[in-house]
Protein backbone atom coordinates (compact mmCIF):
# COMPACT_ATOMS: atom_id res chain seq x y z
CA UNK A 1 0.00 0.00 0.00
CA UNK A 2 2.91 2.25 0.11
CA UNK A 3 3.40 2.99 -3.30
CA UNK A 4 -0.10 4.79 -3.10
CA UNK A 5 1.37 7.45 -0.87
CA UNK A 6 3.98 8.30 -3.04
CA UNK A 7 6.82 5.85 -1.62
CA UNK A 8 8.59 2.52 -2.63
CA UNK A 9 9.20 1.32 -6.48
CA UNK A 10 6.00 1.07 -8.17
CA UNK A 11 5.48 4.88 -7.43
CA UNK A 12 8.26 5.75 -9.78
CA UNK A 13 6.18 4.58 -12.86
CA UNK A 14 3.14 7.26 -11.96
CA UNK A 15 3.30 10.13 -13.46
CA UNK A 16 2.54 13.29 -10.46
CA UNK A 17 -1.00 13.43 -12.40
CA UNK A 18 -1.78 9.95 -12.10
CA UNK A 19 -0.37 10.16 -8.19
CA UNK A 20 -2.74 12.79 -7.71
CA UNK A 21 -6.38 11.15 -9.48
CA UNK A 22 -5.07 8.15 -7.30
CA UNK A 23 -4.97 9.97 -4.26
CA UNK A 24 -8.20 11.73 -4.88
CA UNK A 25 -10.27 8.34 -5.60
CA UNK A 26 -8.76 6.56 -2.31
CA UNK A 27 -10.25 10.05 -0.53
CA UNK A 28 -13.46 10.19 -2.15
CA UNK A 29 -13.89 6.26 -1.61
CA UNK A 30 -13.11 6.81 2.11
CA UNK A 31 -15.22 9.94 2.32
CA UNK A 32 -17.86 7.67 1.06
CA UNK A 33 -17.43 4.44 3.26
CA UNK A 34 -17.76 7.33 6.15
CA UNK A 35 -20.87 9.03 4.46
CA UNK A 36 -22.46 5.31 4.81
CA UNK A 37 -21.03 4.21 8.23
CA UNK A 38 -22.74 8.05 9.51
CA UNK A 39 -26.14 7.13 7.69
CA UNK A 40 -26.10 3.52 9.11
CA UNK A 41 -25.53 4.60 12.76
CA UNK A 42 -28.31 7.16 12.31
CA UNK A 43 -30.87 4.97 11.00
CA UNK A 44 -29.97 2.82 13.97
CA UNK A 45 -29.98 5.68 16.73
CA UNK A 46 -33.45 6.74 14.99
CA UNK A 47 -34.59 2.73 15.24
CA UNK A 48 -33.43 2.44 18.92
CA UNK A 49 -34.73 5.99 20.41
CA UNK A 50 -37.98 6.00 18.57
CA UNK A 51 -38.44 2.25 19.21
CA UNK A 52 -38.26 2.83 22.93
CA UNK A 53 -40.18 5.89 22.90
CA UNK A 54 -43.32 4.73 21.00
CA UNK A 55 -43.70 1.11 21.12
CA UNK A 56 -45.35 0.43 24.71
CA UNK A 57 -46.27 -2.91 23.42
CA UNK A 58 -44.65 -4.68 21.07
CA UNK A 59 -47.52 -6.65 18.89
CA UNK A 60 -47.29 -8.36 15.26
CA UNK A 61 -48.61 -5.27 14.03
CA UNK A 62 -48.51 -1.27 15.14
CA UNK A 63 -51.35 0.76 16.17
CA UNK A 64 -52.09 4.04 14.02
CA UNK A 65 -50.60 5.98 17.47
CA UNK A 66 -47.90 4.24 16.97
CA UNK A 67 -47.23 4.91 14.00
CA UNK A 68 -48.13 8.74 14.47
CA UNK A 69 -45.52 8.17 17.48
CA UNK A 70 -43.08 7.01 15.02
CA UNK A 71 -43.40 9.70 12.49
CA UNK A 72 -43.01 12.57 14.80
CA UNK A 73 -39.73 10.58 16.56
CA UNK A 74 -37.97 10.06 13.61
CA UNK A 75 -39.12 13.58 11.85
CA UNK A 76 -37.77 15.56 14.92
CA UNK A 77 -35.16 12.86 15.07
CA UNK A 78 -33.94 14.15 11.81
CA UNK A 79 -34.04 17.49 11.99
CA UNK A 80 -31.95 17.95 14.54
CA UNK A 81 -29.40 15.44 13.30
CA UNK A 82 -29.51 18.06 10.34
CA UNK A 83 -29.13 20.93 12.30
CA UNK A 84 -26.00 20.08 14.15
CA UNK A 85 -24.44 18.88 11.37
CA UNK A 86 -24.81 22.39 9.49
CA UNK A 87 -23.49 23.75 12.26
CA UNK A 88 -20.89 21.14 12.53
CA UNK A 89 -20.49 22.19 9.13
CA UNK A 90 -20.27 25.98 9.55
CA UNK A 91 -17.89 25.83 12.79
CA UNK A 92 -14.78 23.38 10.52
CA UNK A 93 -15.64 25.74 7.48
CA UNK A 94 -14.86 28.55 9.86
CA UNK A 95 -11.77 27.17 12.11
CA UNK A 96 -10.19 26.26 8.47
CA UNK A 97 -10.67 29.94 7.50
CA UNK A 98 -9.30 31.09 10.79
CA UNK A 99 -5.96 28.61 10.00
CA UNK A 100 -5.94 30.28 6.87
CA UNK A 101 -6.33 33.68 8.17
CA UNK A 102 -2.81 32.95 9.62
CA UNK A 103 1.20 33.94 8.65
CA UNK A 104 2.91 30.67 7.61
CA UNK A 105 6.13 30.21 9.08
């Protein structure tokens, strides 16, 4: 796996172009494995806190509160799981303009 990175042999024969699309499809595959691993834990955190919230007894089938129950949870669930991660969002967007902002040594 070295010779992705730009060290041992076999990175001699890419060109700095080819180094470079390389290094940008290993970060947008890992940006994407993390994209999915994030929406996976939220569905589950949505399944588990809604779950306990509305279901007061577990049956073969859900009453229309329930459901109600369940479509409020996971609605309110949802936006605030959007909400933070605007602001999430907004405050690295802003700490990267602050680095920026500074005198390289």
């Amino acid at each position: 796996m070295s010779s992705l990175f730009g060290t041992g042999r076999a990175s001699s024969s890419l060109s700095p172009q080819d180094a470079q699309a390389k290094k940008q499809q290993i970060m947008t595959e890992v940006t994407n494995q993390l994209a999915l691993a994030n929406a996976q834990e939220l569905i589950t955190k949505v399944n588990e806190k809604c779950f306990v919230r509305c279901i007061s007894k577990p049956a073969a089938t859900t009453t229309p509160n329930d459901e109600a129950c369940l479509m409020r949870c996971t609605d309110r669930y949802l936006e605030a799981f959007n909400l933070i991660s605007q602001k999430y969002v907004q405050r690295v967007q802003q700490e990267r303009q602050g680095l920026a902002a500074l005198p390289q040594v």
